[in-house]
Protein backbone atom coordinates (compact mmCIF):
# COMPACT_ATOMS: atom_id res chain seq x y z
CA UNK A 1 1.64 59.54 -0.44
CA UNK A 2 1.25 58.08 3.02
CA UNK A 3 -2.23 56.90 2.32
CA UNK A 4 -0.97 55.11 -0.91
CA UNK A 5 1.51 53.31 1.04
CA UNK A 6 -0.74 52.06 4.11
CA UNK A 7 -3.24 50.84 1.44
CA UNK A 8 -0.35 48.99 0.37
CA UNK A 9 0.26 47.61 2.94
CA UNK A 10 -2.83 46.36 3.79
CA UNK A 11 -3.46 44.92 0.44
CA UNK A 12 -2.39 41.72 -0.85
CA UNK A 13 -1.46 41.10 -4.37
CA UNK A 14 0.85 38.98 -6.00
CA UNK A 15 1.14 38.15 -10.57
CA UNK A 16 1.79 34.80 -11.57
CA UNK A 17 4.07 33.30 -14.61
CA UNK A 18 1.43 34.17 -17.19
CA UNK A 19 0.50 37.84 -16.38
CA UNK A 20 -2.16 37.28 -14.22
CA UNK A 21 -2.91 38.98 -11.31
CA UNK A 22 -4.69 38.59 -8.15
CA UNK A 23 -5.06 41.00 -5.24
CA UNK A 24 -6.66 40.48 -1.61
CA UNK A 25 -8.07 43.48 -0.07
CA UNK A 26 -6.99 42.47 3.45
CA UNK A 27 -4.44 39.85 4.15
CA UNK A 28 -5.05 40.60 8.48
CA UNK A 29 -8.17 39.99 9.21
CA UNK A 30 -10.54 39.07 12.15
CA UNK A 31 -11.82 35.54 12.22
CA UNK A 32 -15.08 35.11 9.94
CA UNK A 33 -14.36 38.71 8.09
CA UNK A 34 -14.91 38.89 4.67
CA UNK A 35 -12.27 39.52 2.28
CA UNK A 36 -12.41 40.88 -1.68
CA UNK A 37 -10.38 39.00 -4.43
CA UNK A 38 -10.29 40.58 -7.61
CA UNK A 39 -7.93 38.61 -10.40
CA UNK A 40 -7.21 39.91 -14.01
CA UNK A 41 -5.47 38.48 -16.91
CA UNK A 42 -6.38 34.87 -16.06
CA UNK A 43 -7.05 32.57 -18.84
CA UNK A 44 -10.36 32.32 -20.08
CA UNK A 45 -9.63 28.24 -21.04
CA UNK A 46 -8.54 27.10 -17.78
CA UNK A 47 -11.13 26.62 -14.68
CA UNK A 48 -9.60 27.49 -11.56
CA UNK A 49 -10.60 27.26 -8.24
CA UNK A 50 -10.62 30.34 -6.20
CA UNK A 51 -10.59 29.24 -2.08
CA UNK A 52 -9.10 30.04 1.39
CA UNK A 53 -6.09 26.63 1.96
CA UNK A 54 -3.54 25.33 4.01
CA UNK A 55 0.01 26.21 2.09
CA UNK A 56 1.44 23.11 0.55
CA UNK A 57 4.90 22.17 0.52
CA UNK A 58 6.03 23.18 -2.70
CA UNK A 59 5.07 21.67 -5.72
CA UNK A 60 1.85 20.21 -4.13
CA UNK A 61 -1.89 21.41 -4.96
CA UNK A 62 -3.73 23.03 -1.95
CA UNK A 63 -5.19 21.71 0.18
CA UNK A 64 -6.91 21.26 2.94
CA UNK A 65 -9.15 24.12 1.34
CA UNK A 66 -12.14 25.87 3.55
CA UNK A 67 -15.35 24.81 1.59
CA UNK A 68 -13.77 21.60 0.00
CA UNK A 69 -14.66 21.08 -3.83
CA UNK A 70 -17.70 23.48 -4.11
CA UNK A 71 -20.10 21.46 -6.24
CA UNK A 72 -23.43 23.16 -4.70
CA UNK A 73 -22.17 26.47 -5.92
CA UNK A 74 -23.52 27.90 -2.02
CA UNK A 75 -19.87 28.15 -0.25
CA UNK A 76 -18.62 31.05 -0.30
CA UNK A 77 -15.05 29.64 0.75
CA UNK A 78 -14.10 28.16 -2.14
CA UNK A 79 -15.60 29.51 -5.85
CA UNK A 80 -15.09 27.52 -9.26
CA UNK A 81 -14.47 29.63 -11.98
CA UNK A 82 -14.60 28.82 -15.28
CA UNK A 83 -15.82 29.55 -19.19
CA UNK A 84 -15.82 25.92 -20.26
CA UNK A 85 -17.09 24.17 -17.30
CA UNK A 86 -18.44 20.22 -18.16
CA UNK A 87 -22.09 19.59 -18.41
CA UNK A 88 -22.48 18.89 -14.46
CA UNK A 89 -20.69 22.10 -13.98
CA UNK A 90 -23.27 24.36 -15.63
CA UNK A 91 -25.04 27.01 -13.24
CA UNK A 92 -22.00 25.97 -10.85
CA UNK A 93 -19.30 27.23 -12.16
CA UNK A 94 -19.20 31.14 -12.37
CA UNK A 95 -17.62 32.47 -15.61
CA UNK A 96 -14.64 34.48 -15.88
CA UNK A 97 -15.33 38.60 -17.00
CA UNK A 98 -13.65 40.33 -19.62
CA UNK A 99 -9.79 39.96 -19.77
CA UNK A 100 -10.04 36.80 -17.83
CA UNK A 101 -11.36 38.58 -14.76
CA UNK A 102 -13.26 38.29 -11.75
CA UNK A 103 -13.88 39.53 -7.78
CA UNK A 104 -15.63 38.13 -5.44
CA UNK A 105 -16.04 37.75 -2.03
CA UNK A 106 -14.70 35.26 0.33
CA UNK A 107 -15.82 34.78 4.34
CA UNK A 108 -13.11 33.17 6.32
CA UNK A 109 -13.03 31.11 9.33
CA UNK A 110 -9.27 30.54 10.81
CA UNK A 111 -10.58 27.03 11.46
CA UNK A 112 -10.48 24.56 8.12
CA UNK A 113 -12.64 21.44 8.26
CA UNK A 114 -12.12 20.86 11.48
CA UNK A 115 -8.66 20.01 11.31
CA UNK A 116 -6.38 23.36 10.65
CA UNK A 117 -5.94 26.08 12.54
CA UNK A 118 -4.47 29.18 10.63
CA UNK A 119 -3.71 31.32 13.58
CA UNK A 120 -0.62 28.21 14.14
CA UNK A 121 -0.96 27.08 10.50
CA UNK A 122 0.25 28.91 7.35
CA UNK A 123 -2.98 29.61 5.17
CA UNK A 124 -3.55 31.94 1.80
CA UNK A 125 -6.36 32.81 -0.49
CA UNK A 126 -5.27 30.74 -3.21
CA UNK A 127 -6.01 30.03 -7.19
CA UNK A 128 -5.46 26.24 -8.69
CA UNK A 129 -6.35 24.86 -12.02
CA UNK A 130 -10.04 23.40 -11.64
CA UNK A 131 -10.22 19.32 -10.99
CA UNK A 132 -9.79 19.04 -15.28
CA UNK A 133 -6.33 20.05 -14.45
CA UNK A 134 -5.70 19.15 -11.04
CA UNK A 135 -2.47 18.31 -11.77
CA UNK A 136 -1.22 21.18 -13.10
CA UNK A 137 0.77 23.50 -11.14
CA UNK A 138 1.05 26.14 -13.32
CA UNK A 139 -1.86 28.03 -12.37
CA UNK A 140 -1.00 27.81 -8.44
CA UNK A 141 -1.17 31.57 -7.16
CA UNK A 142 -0.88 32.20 -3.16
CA UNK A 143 -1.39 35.05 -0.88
CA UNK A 144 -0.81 34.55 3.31
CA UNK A 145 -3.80 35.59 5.33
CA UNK A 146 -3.05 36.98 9.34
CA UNK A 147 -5.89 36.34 11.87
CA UNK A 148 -5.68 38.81 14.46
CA UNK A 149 -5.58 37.49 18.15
């Protein structure tokens, strides 16, 4: 019982409007540590963009993100997922697993490009809709990362 609770604790998870879920396996880490993200339930017809971000204000997309738009496919802070990616997006974008799911893993660096610090900053691993839907907030899913001193 005590174990099930610290794990927990530890873990971060949170499910969004349309059943799907996504869980961090740390949320306080040590700068440059690498975290697991496993999501579930997402749809299968909507890219998203799985990366470590400033929190918005509400209402606005993420952003500053660590890794920026990842159009090499080689950062490991910020991963495009999606089953229905455009032509340029082929080999780039990874596709989702059965049951719209997926885990990967993230490093992360409390610095983002240069400019924010998220040991003063609020940041979270975070999933938007891909830049076909940029606009749409729907698909906006946030969990707060801790850097420890």
């Amino acid at each position: 019982m005590i174990k099930l609770a610290l794990t927990a604790l530890l873990l971060g998870s949170i499910s969004g409007t349309g059943g799907q879920e996504l869980t961090v396996s740390q949320t306080t880490i040590a700068p440059n540590a690498k975290v697991v993200v496993t999501g579930k339930g997402f749809d299968p017809k909507v890219g998203i963009y799985l990366a470590f971000c400033k929190i918005p204000e509400y209402g606005q997309m993420p952003s500053p993100c660590g890794g920026g738009v990842n159009m090499s496919g080689k950062n490991k802070s910020s991963i495009w997922i999606s089953n229905n990616a455009p032509k340029y997006g082929k080999g780039l974008a990874l596709k989702f697993g059965k049951g719209g799911s997926f885990k990967q893993t993230l490093r992360l660096s409390p610095i983002i490009n240069n400019e924010i610090d998220c040991r003063i900053d609020k940041c979270a691993i975070t999933v938007r809709a891909d830049h076909t839907r940029s606009d749409n907030r729907n698909y906006d899913l946030f969990i707060p990362i801790k850097f420890k001193k």
